[in-house]
Structure formats: structure tokens, C-alpha cells
N, C-alpha and C. Protein backbone atom coordinates (compact mmCIF):
# COMPACT_ATOMS: atom_id res chain seq x y z
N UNK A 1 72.97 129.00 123.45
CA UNK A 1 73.29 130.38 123.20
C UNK A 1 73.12 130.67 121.72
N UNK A 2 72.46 131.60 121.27
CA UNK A 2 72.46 132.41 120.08
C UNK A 2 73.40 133.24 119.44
N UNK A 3 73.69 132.73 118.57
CA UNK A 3 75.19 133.93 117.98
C UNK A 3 74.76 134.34 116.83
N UNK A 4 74.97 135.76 116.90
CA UNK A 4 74.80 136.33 115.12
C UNK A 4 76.18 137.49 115.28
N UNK A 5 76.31 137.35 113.79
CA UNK A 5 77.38 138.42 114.06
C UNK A 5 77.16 139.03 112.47
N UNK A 6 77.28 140.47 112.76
CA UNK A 6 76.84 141.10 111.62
C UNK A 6 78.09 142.04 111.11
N UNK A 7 77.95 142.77 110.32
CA UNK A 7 78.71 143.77 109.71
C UNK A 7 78.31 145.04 109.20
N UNK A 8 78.68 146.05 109.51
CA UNK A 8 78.26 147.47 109.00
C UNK A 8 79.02 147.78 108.56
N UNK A 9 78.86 148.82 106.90
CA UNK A 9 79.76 148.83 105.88
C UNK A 9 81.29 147.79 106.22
N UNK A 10 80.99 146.21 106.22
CA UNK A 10 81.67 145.78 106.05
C UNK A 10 81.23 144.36 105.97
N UNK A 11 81.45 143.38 104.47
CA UNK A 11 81.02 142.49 104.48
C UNK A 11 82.16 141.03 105.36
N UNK A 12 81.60 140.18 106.49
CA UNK A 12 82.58 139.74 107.28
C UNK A 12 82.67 138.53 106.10
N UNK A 13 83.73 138.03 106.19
CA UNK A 13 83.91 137.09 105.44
C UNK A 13 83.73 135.28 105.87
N UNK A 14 83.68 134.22 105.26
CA UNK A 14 83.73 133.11 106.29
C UNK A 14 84.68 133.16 107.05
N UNK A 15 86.06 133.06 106.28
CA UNK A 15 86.83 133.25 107.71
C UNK A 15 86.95 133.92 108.55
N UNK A 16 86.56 134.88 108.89
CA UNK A 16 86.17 135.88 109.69
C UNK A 16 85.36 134.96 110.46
N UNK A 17 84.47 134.46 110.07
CA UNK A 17 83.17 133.96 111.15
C UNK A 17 83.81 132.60 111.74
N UNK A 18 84.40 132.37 111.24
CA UNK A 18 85.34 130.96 111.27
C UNK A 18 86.30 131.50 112.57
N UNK A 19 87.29 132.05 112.25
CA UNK A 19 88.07 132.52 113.94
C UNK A 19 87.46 133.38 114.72
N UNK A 20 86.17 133.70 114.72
CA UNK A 20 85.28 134.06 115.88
C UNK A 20 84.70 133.12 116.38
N UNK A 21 84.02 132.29 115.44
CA UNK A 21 83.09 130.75 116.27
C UNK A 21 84.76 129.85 117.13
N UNK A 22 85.68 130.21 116.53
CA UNK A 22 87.01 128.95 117.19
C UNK A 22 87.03 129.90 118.35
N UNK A 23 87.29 131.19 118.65
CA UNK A 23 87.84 131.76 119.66
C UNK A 23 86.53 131.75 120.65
N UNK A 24 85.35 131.72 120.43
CA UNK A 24 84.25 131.69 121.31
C UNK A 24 84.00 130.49 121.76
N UNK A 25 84.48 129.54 121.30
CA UNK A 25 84.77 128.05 122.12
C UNK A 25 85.30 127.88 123.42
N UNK A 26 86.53 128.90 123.34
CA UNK A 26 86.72 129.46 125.03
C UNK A 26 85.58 129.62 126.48
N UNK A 27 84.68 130.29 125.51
CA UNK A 27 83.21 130.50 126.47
C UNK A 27 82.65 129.46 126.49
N UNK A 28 82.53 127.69 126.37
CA UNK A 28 81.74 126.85 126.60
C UNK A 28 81.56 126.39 127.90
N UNK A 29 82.09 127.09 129.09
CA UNK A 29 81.51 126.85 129.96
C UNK A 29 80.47 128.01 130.86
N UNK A 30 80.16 129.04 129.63
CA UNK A 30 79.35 129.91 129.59
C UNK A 30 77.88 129.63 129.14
N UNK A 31 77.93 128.32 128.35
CA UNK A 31 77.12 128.31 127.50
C UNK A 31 75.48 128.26 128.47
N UNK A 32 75.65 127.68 129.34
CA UNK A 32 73.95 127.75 130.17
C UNK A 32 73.74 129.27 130.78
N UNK A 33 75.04 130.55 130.92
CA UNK A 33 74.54 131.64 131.81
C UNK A 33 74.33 132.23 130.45
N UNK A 34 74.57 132.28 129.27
CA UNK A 34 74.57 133.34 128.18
C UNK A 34 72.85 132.89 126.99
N UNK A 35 72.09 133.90 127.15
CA UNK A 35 71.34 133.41 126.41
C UNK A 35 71.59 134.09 124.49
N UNK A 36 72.01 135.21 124.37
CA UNK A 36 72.52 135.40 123.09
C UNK A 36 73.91 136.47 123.19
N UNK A 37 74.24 136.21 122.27
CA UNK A 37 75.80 137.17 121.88
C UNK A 37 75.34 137.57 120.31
N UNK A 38 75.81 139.09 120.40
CA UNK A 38 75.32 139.32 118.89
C UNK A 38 76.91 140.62 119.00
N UNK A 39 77.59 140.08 117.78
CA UNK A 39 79.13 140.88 117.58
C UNK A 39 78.58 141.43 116.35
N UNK A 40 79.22 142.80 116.24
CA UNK A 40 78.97 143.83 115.28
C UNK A 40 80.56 144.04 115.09
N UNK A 41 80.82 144.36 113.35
CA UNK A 41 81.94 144.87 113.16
C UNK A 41 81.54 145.84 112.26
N UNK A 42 81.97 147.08 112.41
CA UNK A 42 81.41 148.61 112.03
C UNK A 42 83.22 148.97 111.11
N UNK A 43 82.98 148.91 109.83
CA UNK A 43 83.78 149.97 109.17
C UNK A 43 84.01 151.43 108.76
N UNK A 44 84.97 152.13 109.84
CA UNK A 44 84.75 153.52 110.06
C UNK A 44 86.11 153.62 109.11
N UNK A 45 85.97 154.21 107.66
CA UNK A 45 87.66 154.48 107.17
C UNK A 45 88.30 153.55 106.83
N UNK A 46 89.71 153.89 107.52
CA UNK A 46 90.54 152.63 108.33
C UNK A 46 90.99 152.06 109.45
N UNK A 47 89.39 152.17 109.82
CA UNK A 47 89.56 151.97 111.21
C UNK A 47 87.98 150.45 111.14
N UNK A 48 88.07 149.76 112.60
CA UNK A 48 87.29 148.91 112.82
C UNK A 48 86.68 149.02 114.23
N UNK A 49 85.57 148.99 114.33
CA UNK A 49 85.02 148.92 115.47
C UNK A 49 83.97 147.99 115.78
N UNK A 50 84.54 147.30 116.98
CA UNK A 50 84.21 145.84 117.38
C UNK A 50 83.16 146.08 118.65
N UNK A 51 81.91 145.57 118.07
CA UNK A 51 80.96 145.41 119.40
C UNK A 51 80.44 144.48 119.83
N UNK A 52 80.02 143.61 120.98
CA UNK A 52 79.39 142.77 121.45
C UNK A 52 78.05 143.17 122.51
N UNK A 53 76.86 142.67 122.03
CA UNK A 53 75.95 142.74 122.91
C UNK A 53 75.53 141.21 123.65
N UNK A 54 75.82 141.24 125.05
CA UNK A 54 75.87 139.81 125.24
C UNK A 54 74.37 139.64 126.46
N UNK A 55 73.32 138.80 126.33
CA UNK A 55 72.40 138.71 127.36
C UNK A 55 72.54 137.76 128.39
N UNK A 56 72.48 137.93 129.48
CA UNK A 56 72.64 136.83 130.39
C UNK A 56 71.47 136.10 130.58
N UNK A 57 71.25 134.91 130.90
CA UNK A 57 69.97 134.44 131.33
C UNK A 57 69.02 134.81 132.93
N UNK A 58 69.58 135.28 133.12
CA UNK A 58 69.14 136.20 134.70
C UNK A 58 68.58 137.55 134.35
N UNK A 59 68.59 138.35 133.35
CA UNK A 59 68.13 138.88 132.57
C UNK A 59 69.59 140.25 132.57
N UNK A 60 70.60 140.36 132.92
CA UNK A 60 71.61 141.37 132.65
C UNK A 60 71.67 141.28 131.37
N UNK A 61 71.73 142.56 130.99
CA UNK A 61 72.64 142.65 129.27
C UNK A 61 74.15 143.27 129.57
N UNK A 62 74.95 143.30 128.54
CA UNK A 62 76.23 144.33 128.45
C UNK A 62 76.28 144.64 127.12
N UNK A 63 77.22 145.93 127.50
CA UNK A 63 77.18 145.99 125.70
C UNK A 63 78.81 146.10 125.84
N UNK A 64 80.30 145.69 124.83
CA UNK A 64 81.49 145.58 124.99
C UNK A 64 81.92 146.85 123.12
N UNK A 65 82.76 147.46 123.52
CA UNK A 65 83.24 148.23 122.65
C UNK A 65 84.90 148.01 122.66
N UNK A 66 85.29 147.87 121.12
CA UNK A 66 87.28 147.82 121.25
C UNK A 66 86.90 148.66 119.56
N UNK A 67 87.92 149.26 119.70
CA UNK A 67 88.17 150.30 118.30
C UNK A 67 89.47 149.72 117.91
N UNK A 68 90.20 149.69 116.75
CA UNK A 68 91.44 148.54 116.14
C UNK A 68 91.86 148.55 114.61
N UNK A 69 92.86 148.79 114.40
CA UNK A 69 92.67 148.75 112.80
C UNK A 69 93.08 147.39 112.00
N UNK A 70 93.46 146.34 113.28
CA UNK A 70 93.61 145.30 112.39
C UNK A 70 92.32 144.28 112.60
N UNK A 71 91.94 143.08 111.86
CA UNK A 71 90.89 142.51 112.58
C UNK A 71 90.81 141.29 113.45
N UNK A 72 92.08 141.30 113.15
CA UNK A 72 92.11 139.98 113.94
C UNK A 72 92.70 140.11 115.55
N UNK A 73 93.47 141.22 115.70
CA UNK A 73 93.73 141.93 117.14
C UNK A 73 92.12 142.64 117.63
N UNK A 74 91.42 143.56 116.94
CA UNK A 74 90.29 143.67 117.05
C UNK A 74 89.47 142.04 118.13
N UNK A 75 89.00 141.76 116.63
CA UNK A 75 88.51 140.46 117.64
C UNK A 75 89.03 140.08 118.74
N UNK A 76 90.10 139.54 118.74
CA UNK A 76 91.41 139.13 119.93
C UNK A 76 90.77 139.90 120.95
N UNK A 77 90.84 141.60 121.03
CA UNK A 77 90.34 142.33 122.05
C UNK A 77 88.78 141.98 122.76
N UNK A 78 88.09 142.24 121.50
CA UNK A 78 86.96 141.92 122.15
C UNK A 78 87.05 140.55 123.05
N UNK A 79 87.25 139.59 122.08
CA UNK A 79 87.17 138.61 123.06
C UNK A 79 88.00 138.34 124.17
N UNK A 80 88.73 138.69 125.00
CA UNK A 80 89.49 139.11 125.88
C UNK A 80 88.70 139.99 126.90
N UNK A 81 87.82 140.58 126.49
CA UNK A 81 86.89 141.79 127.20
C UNK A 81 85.63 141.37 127.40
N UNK A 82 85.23 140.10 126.86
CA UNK A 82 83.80 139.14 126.93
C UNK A 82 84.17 138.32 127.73
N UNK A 83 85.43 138.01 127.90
CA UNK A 83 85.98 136.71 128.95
C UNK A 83 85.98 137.19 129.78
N UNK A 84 86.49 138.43 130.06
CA UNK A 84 86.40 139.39 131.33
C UNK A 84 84.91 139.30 132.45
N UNK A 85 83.85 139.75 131.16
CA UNK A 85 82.71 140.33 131.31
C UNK A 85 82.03 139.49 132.11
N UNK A 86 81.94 138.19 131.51
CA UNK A 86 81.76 136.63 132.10
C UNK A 86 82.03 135.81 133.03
N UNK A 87 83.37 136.08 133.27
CA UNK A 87 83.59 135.52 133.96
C UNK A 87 83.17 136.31 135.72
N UNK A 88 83.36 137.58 135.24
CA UNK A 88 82.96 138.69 136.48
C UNK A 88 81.13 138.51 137.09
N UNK A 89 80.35 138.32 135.86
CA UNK A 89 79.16 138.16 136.07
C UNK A 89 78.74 136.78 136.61
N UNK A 90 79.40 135.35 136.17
CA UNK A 90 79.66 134.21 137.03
C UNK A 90 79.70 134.04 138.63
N UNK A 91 81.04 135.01 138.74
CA UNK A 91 81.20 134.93 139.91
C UNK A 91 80.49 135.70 141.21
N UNK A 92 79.35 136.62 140.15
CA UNK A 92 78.72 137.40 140.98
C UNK A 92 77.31 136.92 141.34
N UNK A 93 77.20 135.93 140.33
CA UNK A 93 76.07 135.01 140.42
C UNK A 93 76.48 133.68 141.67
N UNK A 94 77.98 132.85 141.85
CA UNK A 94 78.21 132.02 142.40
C UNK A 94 77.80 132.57 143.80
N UNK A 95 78.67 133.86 144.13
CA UNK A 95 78.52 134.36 145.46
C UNK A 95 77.42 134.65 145.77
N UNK A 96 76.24 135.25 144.90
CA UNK A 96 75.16 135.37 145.53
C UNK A 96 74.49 134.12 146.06
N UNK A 97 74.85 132.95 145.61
CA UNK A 97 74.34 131.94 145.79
C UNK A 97 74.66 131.46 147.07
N UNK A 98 75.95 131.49 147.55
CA UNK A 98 76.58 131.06 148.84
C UNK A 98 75.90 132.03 150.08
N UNK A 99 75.44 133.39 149.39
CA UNK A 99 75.19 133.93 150.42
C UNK A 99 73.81 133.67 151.00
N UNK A 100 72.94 133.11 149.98
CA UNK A 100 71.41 133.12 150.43
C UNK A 100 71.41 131.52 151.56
């Protein structure tokens, strides 16, 4: 899987990239359905807005949105909403499989 994670008017810091790569460790048993994840953190004000564009290898994309003013609940959200995303698209892949 491919990870980039960028920042708009906002430079992310290492640690920043540091408790995103620890909390995306969660997803390692994602790692063969996901072919890239690309997280955007957008500084609006005082406000933060957290995006994920994630590709599946079957060819689905998603795109995940959380708005937050702190960043580390931010993240928290998103990733909470990628675990979601994943795990839903997994299981929609397992069942199709049982059914053919």
C-alpha cells in the first residue's frame, strides 16, 4: 500500500506523520485489499479538515471527510471512519466470494 499524506495551508509535522503511520498499523490486515491511501489535512482558520482518499485493489475508490479543531481527535476520527470503510468493503468482497 502507498501512503502519502499531505497538508494544505498547513505544514504536518513529523510527529504528526509519526501518530498517523502508528494508528494505520491497525489496517495491516488491509494491507493486500488497499492499493493507496492518500490523507489530506486542510487548514481552514481554526478549524481542521481531515481527508482520506483510499483505492481498493478491485478498483473502488472512497473519499472520507471529518472537520475538528483539535488534531489529534481529528485524525482519531478519520481513522475510525477508514476502519469503518474497510472493513465494510472486506466483507462485501468475502460475501461475494461465498456466493459465486
Amino acid at each position: 500500500m502507498n501512503l502519502e499524506i499531505k497538508g494544505v495551508h498547513y505544514d504536518i509535522e513529523e510527529e504528526t506523520k509519526e501518530y498517523i503511520e502508528k494508528k494505520l498499523h491497525k489496517f495491516d490486515f488491509a494491507t493486500g485489499l488497499l492499493v493507496d491511501l492518500v490523507i489530506t489535512i486542510k487548514r481552514e482558520q481554526k478549524r481542521f479538515i481531515f481527508e482520506a482518499n483510499l483505492n481498493f485493489r478491485w478498483g473502488q475508490s472512497s473519499h472520507l471527510k471529518v472537520k475538528g479543531y483539535d488534531i489529534k481527535e481529528g485524525i482519531d476520527a478519520l481513522i475510525d471512519k477508514l476502519d469503518g470503510k474497510i472493513h465494510k468493503e472486506k466483507e462485501k468482497i468475502q460475501d461475494h466470494g461465498k456466493k459465486v
